[in-house]
C-alpha atoms as a PDB file:
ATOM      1  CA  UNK A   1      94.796 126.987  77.226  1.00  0.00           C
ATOM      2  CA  UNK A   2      95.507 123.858  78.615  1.00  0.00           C
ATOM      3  CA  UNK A   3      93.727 120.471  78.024  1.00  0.00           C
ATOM      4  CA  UNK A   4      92.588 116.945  79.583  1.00  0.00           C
ATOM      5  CA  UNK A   5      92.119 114.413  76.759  1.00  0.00           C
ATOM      6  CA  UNK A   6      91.178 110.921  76.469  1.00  0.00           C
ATOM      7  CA  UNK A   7      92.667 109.085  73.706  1.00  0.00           C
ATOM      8  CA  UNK A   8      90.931 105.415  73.047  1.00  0.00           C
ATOM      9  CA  UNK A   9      93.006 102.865  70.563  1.00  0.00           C
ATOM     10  CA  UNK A  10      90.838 101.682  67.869  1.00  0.00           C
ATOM     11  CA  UNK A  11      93.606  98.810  68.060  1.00  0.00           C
ATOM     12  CA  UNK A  12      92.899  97.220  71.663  1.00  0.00           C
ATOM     13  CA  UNK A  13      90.177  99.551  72.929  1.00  0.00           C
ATOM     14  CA  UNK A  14      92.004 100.790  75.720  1.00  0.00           C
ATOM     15  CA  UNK A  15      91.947 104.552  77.047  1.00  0.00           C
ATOM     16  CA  UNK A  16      94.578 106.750  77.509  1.00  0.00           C
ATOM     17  CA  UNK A  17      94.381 109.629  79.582  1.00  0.00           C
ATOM     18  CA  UNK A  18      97.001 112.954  79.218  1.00  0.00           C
ATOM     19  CA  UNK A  19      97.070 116.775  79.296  1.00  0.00           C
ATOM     20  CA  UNK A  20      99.126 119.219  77.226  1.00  0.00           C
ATOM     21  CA  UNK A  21      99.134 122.948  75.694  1.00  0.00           C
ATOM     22  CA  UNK A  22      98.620 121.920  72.150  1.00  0.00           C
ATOM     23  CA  UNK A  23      95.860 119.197  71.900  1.00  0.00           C
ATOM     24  CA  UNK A  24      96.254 119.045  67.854  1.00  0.00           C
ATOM     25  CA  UNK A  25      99.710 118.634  68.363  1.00  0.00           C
ATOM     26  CA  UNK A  26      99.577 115.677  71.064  1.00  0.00           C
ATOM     27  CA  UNK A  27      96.919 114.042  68.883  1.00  0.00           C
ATOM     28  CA  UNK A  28      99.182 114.077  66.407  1.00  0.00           C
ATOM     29  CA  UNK A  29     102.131 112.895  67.935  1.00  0.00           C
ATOM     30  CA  UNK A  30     100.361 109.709  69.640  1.00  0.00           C
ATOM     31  CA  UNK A  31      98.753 108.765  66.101  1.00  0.00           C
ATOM     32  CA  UNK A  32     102.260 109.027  64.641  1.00  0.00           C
ATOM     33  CA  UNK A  33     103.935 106.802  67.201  1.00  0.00           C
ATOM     34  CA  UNK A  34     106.211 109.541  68.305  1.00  0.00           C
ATOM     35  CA  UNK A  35     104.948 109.009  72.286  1.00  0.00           C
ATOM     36  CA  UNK A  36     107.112 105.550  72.477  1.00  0.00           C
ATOM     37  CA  UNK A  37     105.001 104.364  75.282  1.00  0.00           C
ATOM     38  CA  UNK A  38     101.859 104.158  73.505  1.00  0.00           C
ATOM     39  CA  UNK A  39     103.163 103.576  69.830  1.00  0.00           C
ATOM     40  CA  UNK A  40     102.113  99.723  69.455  1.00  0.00           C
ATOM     41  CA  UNK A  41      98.335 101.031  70.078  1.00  0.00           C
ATOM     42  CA  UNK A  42      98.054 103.425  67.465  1.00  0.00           C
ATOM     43  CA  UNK A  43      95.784 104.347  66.252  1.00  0.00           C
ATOM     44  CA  UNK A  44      93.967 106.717  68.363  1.00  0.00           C
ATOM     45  CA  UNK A  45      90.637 108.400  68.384  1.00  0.00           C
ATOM     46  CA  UNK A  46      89.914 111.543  70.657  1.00  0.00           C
ATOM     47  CA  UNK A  47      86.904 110.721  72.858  1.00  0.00           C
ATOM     48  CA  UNK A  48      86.626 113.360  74.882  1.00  0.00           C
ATOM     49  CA  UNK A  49      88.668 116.792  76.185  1.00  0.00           C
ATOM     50  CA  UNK A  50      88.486 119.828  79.005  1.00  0.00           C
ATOM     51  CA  UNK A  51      90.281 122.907  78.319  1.00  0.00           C
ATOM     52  CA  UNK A  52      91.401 124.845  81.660  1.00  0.00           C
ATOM     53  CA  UNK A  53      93.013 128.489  81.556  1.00  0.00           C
ATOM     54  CA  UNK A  54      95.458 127.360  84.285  1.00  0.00           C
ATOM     55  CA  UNK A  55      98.347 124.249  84.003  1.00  0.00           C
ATOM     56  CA  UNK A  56      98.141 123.608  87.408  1.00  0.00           C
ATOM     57  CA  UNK A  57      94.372 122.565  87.105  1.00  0.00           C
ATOM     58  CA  UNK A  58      94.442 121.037  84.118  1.00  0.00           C
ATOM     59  CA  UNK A  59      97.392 118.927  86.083  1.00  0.00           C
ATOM     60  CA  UNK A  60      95.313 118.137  88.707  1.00  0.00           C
ATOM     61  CA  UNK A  61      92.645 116.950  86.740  1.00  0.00           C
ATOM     62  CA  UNK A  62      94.315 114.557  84.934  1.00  0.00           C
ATOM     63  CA  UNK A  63      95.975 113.478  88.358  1.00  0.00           C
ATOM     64  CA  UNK A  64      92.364 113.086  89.634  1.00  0.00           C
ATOM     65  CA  UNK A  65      91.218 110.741  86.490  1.00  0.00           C
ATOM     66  CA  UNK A  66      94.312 108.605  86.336  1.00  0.00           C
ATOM     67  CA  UNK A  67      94.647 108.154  89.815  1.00  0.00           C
ATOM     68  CA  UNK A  68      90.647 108.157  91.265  1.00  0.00           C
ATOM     69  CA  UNK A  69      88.864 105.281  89.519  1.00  0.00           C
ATOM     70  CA  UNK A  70      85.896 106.830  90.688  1.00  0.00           C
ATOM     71  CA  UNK A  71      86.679 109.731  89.015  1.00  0.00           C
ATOM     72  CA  UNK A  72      87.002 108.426  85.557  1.00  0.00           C
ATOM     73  CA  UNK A  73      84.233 105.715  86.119  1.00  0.00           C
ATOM     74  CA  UNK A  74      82.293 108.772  86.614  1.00  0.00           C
ATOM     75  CA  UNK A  75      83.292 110.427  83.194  1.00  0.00           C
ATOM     76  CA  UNK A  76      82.983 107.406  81.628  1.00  0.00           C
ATOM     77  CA  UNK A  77      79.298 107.346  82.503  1.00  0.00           C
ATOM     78  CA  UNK A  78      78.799 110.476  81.197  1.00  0.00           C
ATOM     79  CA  UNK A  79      80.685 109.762  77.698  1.00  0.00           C
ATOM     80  CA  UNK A  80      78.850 106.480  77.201  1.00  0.00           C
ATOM     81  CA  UNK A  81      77.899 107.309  73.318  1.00  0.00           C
ATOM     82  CA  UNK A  82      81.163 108.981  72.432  1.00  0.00           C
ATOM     83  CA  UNK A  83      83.059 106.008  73.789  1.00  0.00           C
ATOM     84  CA  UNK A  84      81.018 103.149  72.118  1.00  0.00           C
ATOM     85  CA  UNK A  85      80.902 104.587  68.327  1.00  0.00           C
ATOM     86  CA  UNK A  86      82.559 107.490  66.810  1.00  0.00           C
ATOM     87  CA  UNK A  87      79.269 109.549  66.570  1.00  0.00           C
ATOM     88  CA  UNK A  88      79.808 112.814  67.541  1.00  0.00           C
ATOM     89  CA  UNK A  89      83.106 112.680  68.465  1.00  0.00           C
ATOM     90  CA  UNK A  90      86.215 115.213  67.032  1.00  0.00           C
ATOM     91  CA  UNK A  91      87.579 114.176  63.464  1.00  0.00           C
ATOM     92  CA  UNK A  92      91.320 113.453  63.906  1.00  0.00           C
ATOM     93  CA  UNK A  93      92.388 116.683  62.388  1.00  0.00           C
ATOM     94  CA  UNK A  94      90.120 118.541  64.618  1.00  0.00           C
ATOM     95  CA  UNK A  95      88.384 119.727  61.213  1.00  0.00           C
ATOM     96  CA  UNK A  96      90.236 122.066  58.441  1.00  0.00           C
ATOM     97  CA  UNK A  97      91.380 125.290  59.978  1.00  0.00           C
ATOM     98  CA  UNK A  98      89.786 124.397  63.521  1.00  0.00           C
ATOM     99  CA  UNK A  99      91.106 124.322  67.057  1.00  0.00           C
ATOM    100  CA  UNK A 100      89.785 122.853  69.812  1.00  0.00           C
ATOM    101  CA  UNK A 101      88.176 125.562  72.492  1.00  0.00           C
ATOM    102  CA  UNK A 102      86.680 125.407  75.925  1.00  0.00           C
ATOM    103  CA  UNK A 103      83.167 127.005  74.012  1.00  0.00           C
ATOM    104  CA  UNK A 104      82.300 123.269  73.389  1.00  0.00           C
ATOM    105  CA  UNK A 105      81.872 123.262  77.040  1.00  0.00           C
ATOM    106  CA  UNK A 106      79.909 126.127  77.769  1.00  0.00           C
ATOM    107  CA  UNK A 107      82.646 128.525  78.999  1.00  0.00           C
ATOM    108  CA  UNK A 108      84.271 131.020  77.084  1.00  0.00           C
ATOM    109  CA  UNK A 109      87.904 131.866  76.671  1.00  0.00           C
ATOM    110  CA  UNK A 110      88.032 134.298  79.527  1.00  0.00           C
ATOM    111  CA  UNK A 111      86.247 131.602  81.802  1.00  0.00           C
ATOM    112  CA  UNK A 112      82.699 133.134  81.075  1.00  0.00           C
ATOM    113  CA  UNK A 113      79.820 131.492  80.205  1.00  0.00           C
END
Protein backbone atom coordinates (compact mmCIF):
# COMPACT_ATOMS: atom_id res chain seq x y z
CA UNK A 1 0.00 0.00 0.00
CA UNK A 2 0.85 3.36 -0.49
CA UNK A 3 -0.20 6.46 1.57
CA UNK A 4 -1.11 10.38 1.54
CA UNK A 5 -0.52 11.83 5.03
CA UNK A 6 -0.82 15.08 6.62
CA UNK A 7 1.53 15.76 9.31
CA UNK A 8 0.58 19.10 11.51
CA UNK A 9 3.54 20.51 14.01
CA UNK A 10 2.26 20.86 17.41
CA UNK A 11 5.32 23.43 17.39
CA UNK A 12 4.06 26.19 14.78
CA UNK A 13 0.79 24.62 13.63
CA UNK A 14 1.71 24.27 10.21
CA UNK A 15 0.77 21.19 7.85
CA UNK A 16 2.86 19.10 6.05
CA UNK A 17 1.75 17.11 3.32
CA UNK A 18 3.83 13.69 1.93
CA UNK A 19 3.29 10.12 0.66
CA UNK A 20 5.36 6.98 1.24
CA UNK A 21 5.15 2.97 1.49
CA UNK A 22 5.62 2.77 5.18
CA UNK A 23 3.45 5.43 6.98
CA UNK A 24 4.78 4.18 10.62
CA UNK A 25 8.05 4.50 9.36
CA UNK A 26 7.76 8.19 7.84
CA UNK A 27 5.96 9.18 11.05
CA UNK A 28 8.69 8.15 12.69
CA UNK A 29 11.36 9.57 10.87
CA UNK A 30 9.76 13.26 10.77
CA UNK A 31 9.17 13.06 14.72
CA UNK A 32 12.84 12.07 15.04
CA UNK A 33 14.20 14.91 12.94
CA UNK A 34 15.71 12.55 10.48
CA UNK A 35 13.67 14.49 7.35
CA UNK A 36 16.24 17.65 7.66
CA UNK A 37 13.75 19.85 6.03
CA UNK A 38 11.17 19.67 8.56
CA UNK A 39 13.36 18.88 11.74
CA UNK A 40 13.03 22.44 13.56
CA UNK A 41 9.05 21.69 13.59
CA UNK A 42 9.01 18.58 15.31
CA UNK A 43 6.97 17.47 16.74
CA UNK A 44 4.37 16.08 14.57
CA UNK A 45 0.91 14.74 14.92
CA UNK A 46 -0.80 12.62 12.07
CA UNK A 47 -4.07 14.34 11.12
CA UNK A 48 -5.21 12.57 8.53
CA UNK A 49 -4.07 9.65 5.74
CA UNK A 50 -5.36 7.76 2.28
CA UNK A 51 -3.96 4.52 1.47
CA UNK A 52 -3.95 3.75 -2.48
CA UNK A 53 -2.94 0.18 -3.94
CA UNK A 54 -1.04 1.99 -6.74
CA UNK A 55 2.28 4.61 -6.29
CA UNK A 56 1.40 6.38 -9.14
CA UNK A 57 -1.99 7.52 -7.54
CA UNK A 58 -1.00 7.94 -4.36
CA UNK A 59 1.71 10.38 -6.29
CA UNK A 60 -0.77 12.15 -7.88
CA UNK A 61 -2.70 12.79 -5.01
CA UNK A 62 -0.31 14.30 -3.07
CA UNK A 63 0.67 16.36 -6.30
CA UNK A 64 -3.03 17.41 -6.38
CA UNK A 65 -3.05 18.63 -2.48
CA UNK A 66 0.29 20.36 -2.51
CA UNK A 67 -0.12 21.94 -5.63
CA UNK A 68 -4.29 22.71 -5.89
CA UNK A 69 -5.16 24.94 -2.93
CA UNK A 70 -8.52 24.09 -3.68
CA UNK A 71 -7.83 20.75 -3.26
CA UNK A 72 -6.53 20.78 0.21
CA UNK A 73 -8.90 23.71 1.28
CA UNK A 74 -11.35 21.15 0.40
CA UNK A 75 -9.86 18.37 2.75
CA UNK A 76 -9.33 20.70 5.19
CA UNK A 77 -13.07 21.31 5.40
CA UNK A 78 -13.73 17.96 5.75
CA UNK A 79 -11.00 17.32 8.66
CA UNK A 80 -12.15 20.36 10.62
CA UNK A 81 -12.30 18.33 14.16
CA UNK A 82 -9.22 16.23 13.58
CA UNK A 83 -7.25 19.35 12.76
CA UNK A 84 -8.38 21.61 15.71
CA UNK A 85 -7.85 18.99 18.76
CA UNK A 86 -6.35 15.64 18.80
CA UNK A 87 -9.78 13.85 19.27
CA UNK A 88 -9.99 11.08 17.23
CA UNK A 89 -7.01 11.29 15.54
CA UNK A 90 -4.09 8.21 15.24
CA UNK A 91 -1.80 7.88 18.45
CA UNK A 92 1.81 8.44 17.27
CA UNK A 93 2.68 4.82 17.37
CA UNK A 94 -0.30 3.99 15.37
CA UNK A 95 -1.37 1.85 18.57
CA UNK A 96 0.69 -1.41 19.89
CA UNK A 97 0.94 -4.00 17.18
CA UNK A 98 -1.27 -1.85 14.65
CA UNK A 99 -0.80 -0.68 11.09
CA UNK A 100 -2.48 1.72 9.38
CA UNK A 101 -5.06 0.20 6.53
CA UNK A 102 -7.26 1.61 3.85
CA UNK A 103 -10.44 -0.29 6.04
CA UNK A 104 -10.55 3.07 7.99
CA UNK A 105 -11.80 4.34 4.78
CA UNK A 106 -14.30 2.04 3.75
CA UNK A 107 -12.32 0.01 1.16
CA UNK A 108 -10.71 -3.09 1.70
CA UNK A 109 -7.25 -4.28 0.84
CA UNK A 110 -8.16 -5.61 -2.55
CA UNK A 111 -9.98 -2.18 -3.31
CA UNK A 112 -13.46 -3.62 -2.17
CA UNK A 113 -15.77 -2.17 -0.10
Amino acid sequence: MFYVYILKSKKDGQFYIGSTNNLRRRFKEHNEGKVSSRKHRIPFELIFYEAYKAEKDARKRESNLKLRSKAFAQLKKRITHSIKSNGGTPRGDFGVGSTPTPKNFGVGVNGSS
